[in-house]
Protein backbone atom coordinates (compact mmCIF):
# COMPACT_ATOMS: atom_id res chain seq x y z
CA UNK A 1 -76.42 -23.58 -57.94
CA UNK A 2 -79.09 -26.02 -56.76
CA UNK A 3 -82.40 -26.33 -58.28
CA UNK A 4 -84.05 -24.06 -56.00
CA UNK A 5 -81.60 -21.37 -56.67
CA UNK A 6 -82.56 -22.22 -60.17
CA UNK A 7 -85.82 -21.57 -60.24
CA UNK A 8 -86.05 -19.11 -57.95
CA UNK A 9 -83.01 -17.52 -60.66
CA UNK A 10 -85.69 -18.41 -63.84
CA UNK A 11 -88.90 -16.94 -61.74
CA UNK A 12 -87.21 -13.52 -61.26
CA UNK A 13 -86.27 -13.00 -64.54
CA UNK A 14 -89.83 -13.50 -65.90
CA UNK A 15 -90.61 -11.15 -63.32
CA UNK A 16 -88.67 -7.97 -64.43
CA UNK A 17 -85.75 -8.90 -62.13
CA UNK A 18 -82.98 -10.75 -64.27
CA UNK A 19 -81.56 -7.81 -65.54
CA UNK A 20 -80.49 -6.50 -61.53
CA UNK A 21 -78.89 -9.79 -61.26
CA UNK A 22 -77.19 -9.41 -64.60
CA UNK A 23 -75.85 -5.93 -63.28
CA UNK A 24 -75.06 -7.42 -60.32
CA UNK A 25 -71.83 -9.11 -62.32
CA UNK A 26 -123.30 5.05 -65.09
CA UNK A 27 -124.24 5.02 -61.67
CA UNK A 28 -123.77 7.59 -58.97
CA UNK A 29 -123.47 7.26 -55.25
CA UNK A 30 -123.54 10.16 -53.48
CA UNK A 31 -119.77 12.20 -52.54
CA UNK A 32 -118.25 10.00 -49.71
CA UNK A 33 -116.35 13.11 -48.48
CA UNK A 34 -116.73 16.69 -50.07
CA UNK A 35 -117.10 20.14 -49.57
CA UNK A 36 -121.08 21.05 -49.27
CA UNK A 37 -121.31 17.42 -51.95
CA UNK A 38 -123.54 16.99 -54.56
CA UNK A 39 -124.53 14.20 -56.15
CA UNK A 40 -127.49 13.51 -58.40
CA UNK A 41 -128.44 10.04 -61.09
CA UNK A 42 -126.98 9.64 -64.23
CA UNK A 43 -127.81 12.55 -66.80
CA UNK A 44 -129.30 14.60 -64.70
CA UNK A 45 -128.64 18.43 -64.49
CA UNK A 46 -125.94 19.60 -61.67
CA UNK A 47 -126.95 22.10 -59.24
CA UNK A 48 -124.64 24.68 -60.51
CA UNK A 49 -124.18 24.84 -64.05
CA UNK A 50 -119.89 24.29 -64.83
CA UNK A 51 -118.96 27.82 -66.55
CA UNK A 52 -115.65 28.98 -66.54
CA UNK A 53 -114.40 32.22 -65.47
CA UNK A 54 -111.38 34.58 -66.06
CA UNK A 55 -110.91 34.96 -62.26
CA UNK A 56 -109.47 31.16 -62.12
CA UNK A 57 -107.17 30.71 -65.58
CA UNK A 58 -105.88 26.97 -65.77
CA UNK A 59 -106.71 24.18 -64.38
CA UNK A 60 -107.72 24.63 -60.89
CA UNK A 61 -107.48 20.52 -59.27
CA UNK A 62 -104.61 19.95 -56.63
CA UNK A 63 -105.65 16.49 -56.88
CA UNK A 64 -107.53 14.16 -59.21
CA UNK A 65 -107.82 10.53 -59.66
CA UNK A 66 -110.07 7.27 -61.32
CA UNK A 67 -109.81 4.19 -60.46
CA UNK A 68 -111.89 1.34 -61.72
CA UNK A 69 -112.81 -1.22 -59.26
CA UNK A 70 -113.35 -4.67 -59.18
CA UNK A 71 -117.37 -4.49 -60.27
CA UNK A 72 -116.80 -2.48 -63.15
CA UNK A 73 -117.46 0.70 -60.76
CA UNK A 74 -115.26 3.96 -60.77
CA UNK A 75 -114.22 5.73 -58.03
CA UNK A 76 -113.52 9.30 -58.95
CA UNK A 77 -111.76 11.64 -56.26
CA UNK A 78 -110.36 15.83 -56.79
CA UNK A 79 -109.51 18.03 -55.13
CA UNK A 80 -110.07 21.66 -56.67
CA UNK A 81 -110.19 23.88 -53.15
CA UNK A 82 -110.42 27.49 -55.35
CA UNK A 83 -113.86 26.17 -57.27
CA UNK A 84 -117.47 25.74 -55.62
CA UNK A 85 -118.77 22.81 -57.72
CA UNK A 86 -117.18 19.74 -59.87
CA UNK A 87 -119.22 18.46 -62.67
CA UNK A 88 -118.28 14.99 -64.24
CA UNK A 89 -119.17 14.18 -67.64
CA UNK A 90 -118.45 10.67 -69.59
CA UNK A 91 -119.42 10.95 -73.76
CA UNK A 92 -120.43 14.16 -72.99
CA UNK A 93 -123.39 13.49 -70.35
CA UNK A 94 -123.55 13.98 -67.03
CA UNK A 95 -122.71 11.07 -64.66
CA UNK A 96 -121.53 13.00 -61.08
CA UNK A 97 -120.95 16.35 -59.10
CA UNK A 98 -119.79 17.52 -56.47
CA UNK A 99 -118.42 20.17 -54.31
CA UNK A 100 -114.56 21.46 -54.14
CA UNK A 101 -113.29 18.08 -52.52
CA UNK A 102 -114.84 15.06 -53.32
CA UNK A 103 -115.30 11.28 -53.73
CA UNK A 104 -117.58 9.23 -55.98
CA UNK A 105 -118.68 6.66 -57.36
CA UNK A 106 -119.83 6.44 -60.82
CA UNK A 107 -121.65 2.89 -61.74
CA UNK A 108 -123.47 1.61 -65.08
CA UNK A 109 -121.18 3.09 -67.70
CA UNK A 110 -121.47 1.05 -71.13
CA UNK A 111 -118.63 -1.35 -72.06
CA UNK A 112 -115.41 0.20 -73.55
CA UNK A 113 -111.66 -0.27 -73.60
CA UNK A 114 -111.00 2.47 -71.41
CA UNK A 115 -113.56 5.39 -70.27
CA UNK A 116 -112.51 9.10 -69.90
CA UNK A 117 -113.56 11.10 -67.55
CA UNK A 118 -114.08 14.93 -67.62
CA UNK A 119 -113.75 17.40 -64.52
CA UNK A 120 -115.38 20.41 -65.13
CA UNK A 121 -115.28 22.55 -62.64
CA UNK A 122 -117.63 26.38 -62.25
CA UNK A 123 -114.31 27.95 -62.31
CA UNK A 124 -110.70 27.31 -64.40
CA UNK A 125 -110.27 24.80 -67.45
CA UNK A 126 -111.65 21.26 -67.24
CA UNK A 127 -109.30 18.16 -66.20
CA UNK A 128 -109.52 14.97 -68.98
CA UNK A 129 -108.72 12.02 -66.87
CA UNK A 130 -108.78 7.59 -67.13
CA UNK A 131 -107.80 4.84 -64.83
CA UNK A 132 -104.16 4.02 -65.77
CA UNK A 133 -104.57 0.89 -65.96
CA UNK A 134 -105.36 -0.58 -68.82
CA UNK A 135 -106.30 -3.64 -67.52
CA UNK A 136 -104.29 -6.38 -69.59
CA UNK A 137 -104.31 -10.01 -68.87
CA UNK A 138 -101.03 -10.80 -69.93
CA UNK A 139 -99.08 -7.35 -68.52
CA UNK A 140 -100.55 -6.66 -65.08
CA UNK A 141 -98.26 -3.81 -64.93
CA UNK A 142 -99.17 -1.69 -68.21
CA UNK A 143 -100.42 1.61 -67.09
CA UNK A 144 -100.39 5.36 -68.03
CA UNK A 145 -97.62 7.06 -66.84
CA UNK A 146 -100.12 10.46 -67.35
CA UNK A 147 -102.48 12.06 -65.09
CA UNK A 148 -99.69 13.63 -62.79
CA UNK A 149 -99.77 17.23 -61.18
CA UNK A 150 -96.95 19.26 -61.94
CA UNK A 151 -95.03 22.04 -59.33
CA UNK A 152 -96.51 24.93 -61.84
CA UNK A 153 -99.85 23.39 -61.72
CA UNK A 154 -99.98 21.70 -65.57
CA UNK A 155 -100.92 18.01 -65.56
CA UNK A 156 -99.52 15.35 -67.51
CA UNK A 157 -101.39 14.25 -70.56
CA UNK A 158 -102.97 10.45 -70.11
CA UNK A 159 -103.11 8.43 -73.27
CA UNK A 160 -99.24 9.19 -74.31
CA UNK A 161 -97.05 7.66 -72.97
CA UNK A 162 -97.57 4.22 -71.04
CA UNK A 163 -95.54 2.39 -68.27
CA UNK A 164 -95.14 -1.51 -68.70
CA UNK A 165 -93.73 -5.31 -68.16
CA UNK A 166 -92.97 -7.10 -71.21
CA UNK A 167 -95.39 -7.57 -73.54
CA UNK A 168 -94.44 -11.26 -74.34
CA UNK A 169 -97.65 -12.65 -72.58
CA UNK A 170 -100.25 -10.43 -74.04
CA UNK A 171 -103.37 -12.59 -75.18
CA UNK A 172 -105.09 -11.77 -78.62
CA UNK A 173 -107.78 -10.25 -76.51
CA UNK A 174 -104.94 -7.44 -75.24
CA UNK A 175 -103.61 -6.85 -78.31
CA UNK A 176 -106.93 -6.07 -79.61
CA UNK A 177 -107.65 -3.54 -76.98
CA UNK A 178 -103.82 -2.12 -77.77
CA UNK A 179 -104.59 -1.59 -81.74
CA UNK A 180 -107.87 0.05 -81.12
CA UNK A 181 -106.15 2.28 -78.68
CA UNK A 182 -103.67 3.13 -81.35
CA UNK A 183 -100.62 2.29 -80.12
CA UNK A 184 -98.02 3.10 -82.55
CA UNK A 185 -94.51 2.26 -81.08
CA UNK A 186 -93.39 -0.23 -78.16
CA UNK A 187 -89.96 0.71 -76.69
CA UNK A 188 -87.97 -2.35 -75.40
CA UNK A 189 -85.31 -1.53 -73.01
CA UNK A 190 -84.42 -4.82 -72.36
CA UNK A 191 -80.91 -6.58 -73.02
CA UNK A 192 -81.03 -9.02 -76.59
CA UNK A 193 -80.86 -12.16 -74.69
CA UNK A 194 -84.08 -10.99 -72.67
CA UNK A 195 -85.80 -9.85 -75.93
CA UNK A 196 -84.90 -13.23 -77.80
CA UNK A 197 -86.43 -15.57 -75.04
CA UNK A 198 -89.74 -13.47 -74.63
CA UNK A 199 -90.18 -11.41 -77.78
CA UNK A 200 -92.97 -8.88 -77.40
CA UNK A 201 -96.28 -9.45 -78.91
CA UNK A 202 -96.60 -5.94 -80.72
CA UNK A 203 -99.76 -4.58 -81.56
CA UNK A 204 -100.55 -4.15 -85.33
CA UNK A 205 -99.62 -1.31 -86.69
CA UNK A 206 -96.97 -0.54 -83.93
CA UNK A 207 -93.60 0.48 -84.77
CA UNK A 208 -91.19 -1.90 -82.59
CA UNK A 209 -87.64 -0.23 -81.22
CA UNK A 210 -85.23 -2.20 -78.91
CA UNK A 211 -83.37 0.64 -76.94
CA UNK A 212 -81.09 -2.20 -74.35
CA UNK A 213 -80.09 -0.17 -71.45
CA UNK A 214 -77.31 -2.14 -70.65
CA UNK A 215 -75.94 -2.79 -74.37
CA UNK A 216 -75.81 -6.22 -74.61
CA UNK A 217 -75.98 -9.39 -72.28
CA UNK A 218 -74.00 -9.87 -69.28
CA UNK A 219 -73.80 -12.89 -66.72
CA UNK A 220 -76.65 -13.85 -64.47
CA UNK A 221 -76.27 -14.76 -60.89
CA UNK A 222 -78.39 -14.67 -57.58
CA UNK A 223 -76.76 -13.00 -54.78
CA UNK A 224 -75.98 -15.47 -51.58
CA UNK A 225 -78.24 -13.54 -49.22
CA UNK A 226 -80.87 -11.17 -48.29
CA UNK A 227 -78.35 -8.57 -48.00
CA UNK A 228 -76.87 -8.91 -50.98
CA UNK A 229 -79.84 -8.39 -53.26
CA UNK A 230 -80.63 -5.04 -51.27
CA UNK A 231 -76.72 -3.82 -52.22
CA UNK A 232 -77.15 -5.71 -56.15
CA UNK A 233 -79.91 -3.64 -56.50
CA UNK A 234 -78.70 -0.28 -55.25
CA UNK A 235 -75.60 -0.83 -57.07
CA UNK A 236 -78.04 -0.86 -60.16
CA UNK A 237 -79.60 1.79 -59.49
CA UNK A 238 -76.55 3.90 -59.79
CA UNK A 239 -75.73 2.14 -62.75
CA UNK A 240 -78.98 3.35 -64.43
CA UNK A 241 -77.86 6.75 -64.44
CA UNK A 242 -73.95 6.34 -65.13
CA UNK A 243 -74.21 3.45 -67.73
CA UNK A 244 -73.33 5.02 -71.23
CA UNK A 245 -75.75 2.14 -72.66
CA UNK A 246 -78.26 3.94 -70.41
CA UNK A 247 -77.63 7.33 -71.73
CA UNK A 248 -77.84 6.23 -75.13
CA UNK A 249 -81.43 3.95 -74.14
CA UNK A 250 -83.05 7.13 -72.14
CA UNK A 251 -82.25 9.97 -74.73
CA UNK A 252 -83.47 8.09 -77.26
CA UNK A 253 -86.97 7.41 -75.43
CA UNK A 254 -86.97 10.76 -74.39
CA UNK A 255 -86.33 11.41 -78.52
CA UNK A 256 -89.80 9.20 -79.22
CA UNK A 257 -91.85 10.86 -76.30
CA UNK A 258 -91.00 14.22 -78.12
CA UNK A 259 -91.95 13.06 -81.31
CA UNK A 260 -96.04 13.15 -81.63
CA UNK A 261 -96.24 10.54 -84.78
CA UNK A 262 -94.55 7.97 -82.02
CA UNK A 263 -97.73 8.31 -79.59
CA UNK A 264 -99.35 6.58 -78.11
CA UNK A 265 -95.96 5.04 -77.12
CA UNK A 266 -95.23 2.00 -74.14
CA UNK A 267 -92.05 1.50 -73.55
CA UNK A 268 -90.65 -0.81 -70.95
CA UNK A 269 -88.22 -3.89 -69.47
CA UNK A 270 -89.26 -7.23 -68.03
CA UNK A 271 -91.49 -6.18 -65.06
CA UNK A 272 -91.77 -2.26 -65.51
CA UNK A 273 -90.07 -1.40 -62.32
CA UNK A 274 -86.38 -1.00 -62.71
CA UNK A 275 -85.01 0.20 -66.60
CA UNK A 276 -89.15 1.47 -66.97
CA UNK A 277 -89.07 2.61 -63.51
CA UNK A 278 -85.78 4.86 -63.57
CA UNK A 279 -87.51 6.24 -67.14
CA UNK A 280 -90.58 6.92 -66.20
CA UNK A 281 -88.55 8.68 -62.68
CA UNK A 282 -86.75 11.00 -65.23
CA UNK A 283 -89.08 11.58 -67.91
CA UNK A 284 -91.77 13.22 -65.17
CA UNK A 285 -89.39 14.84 -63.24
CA UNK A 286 -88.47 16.75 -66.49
CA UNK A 287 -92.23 17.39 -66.90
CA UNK A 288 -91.98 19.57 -63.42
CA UNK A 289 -93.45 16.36 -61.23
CA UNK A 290 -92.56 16.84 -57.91
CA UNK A 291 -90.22 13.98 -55.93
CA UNK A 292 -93.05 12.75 -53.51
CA UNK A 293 -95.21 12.03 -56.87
CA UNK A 294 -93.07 10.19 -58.90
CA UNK A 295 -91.65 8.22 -56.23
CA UNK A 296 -95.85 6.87 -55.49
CA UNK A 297 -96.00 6.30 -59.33
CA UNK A 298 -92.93 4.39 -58.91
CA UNK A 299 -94.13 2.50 -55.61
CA UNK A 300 -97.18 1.58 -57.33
CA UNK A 301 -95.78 -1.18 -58.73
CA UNK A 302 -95.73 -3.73 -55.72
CA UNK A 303 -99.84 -2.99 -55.95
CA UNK A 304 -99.70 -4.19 -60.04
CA UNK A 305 -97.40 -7.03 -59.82
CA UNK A 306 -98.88 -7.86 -56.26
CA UNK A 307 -100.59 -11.54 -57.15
CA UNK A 308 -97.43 -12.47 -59.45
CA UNK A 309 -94.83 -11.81 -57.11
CA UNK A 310 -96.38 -13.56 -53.88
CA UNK A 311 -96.99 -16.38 -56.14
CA UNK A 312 -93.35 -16.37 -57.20
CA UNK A 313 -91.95 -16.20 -53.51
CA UNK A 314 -94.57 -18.74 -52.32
CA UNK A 315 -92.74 -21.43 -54.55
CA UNK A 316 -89.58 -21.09 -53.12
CA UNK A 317 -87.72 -22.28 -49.83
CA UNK A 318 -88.07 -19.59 -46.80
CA UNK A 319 -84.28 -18.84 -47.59
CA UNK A 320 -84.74 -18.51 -51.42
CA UNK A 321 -88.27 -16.45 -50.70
CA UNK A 322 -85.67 -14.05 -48.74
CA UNK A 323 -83.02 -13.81 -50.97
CA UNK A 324 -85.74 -13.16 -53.79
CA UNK A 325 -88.16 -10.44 -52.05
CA UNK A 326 -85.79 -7.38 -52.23
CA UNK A 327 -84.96 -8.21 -56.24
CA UNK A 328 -89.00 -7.98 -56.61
CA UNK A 329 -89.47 -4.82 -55.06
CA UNK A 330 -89.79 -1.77 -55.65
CA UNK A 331 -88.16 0.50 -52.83
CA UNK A 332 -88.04 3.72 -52.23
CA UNK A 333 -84.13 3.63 -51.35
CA UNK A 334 -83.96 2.21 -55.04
CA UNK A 335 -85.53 4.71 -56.79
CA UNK A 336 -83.30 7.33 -54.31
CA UNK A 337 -80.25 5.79 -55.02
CA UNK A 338 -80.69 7.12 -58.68
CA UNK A 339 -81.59 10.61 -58.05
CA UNK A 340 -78.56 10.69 -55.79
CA UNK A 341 -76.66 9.03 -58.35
CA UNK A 342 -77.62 12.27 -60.74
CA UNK A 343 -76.52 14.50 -58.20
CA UNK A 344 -72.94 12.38 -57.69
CA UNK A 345 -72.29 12.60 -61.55
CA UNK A 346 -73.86 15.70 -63.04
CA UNK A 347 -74.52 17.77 -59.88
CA UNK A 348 -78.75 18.93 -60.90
CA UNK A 349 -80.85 17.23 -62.95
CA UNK A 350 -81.39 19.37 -65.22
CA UNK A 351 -77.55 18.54 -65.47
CA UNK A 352 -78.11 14.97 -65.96
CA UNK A 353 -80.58 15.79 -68.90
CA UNK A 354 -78.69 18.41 -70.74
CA UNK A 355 -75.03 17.00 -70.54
CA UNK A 356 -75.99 12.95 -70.06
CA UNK A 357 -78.89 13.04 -72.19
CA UNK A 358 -78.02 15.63 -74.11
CA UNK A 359 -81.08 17.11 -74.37
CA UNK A 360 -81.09 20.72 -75.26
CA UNK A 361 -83.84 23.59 -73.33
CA UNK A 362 -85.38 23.99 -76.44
CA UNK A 363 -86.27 20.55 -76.55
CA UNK A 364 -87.27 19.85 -72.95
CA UNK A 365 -89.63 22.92 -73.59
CA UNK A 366 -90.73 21.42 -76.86
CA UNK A 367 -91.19 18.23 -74.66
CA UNK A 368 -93.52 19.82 -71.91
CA UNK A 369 -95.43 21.52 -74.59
CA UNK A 370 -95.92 17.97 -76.44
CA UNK A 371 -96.83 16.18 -72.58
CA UNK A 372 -98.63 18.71 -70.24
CA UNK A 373 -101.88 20.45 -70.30
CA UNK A 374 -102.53 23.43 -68.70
């Protein structure tokens, strides 16, 4: 191998990619789109006063999202079409409203690790929700695999369970924010060799469990061509699923997700897109997410790991940068080929969870009690 296969082999792996090539052997600005929007400063009384009513049980948002932007800004965004007015509270004051659809923009909020956000809507139960990322320096990728709509209309709880690279690279200044958000255990699904080179920084307090989803270490190469990453990777995919190593890694992370003294719990691999990827596919699919959902929650990581990988690619030869590109993304076709993989080997998935995960009904519904809010 020459030295740009070499380095192109050593940037991958620090990238969440080695282990395919292993397998391979307060403010507010007013609604920018709503339905008859609202929008009034800071602490200031809405309109309509939130109440809830019997005539709309549960929680009534199709839709619901925060994002924190570059500025320090939030955008917040729902959809809630049965409800005529959204308030937003953060600490319990008022910092937006709007209509059934909208889109804000809260500013001015004091500094904190992460700030919730509360939906309250004139009608139905009230939606708790956060930006999922958290925001770390050293693991771009670590994010809440909450805030999800299920089929039944339940969302996923934020502040569980969180989605992540490797936590090798965390700076003291992360792993501050981690203990104060109570972090208590940090899944690694990574193989030993992997976890020996970068061991995780761990957050104090936090219980540390090494769940290797391919049971042990196995030979590193980089495929010849462009091609032959896209079929490495697919072949992976499958292998997710099938691997009995795999079986063993996912029940027991589905084991720790069911088990509140484990929350908050991150688990993940080297970049949080494959091994994380395929686990956070199958834990919310158990929750009742639909397909189109998980597979953007999936997607999503090409936006986190954005900067990192087009650095990566723009060190290496136009050949290498080829070879290289399909072992960084994340695919749709990827994330496919395991959900047809389930169907191959187990025929459903709730197949796939009760006889390869083992994972009884009782505890799946013990598991969506423990995850979803409704």
């Amino acid at each position: 191998m020459n030295s740009h296969s070499t380095a192109a082999v050593q940037a991958a792996r620090h990238l969440a990619v080695s282990f395919v090539a292993a397998v391979s052997a307060v403010g507010l600005t007013a609604p920018h789109a709503s339905a008859e929007p609202l929008a009034a400063p800071a602490g200031t009384a809405p309109r309509h006063a939130p109440q809830t009513s019997l005539t709309a049980p549960g929680i009534p948002f199709t839709d619901a999202k925060v994002t924190q932007r570059p500025d320090g800004s939030f955008a917040v965004s729902w959809k809630a079409p049965a409800v005529g007015s959204v308030t937003v509270y953060v600490g319990g004051r008022v910092v937006a409203y709007g209509g059934a659809e909208a889109d804000v923009t809260v500013r001015g909020l004091p500094p904190a690790d992460r700030q919730w956000f509360r939906l309250v809507p004139d009608q139905g139960d009230p939606l708790t929700l956060a930006d999922r990322s958290l925001h770390l320096e050293g693991a771009p990728n670590f994010r809440d695999a909450g805030g999800h709509r299920t089929a039944d209309g339940r969302w996923v709880k934020m502040g569980v369970l969180y989605r992540t690279n490797d936590l090798h690279a965390l700076t003291n200044a992360d792993l501050a924010k981690l203990q104060r958000l109570g972090i208590r255990t940090d899944v690694d699904l990574r193989m030993p060799g992997e976890r020996a080179e970068d061991p995780d920084r761990v957050p104090a307090g936090a219980r540390y469990i090494a769940a290797d989803v391919f049971g042990g270490d196995v030979k590193r190469e980089m495929p010849a061509t462009a091609a032959a990453s896209e079929r490495m990777m697919t072949r992976s995919y499958r292998w997710l699923v099938s691997r009995p190593a795999g079986l063993d890694a996912y029940r027991s992370l589905f084991s720790l997700a069911n088990a509140p003294r484990s929350s908050p719990l991150a688990y993940h691999c080297e970049g949080g897109k494959d091994r994380t990827g395929w686990a956070t596919a199958a834990l919310l699919t158990a929750l009742g997410v639909d397909r189109d959902t998980v597979l953007r929650d999936y997607l999503a990581t090409n936006d986190y790991l954005a900067a990192r990988n087009a650095a990566t690619l723009a060190k290496q030869t136009p050949e290498m940068a080829a070879r290289l590109k399909p072992i960084l993304d994340a695919r749709a076709e990827y994330l496919n080929t395991s959900f047809d993989e389930v169907k191959a080997r187990f025929g459903t998935f709730d197949a796939y969870l009760q006889d390869g995960l083992g994972l009884s009904r009782q505890v799946l519904e013990r598991l969506r009690e423990t995850l979803l809010v409704d």
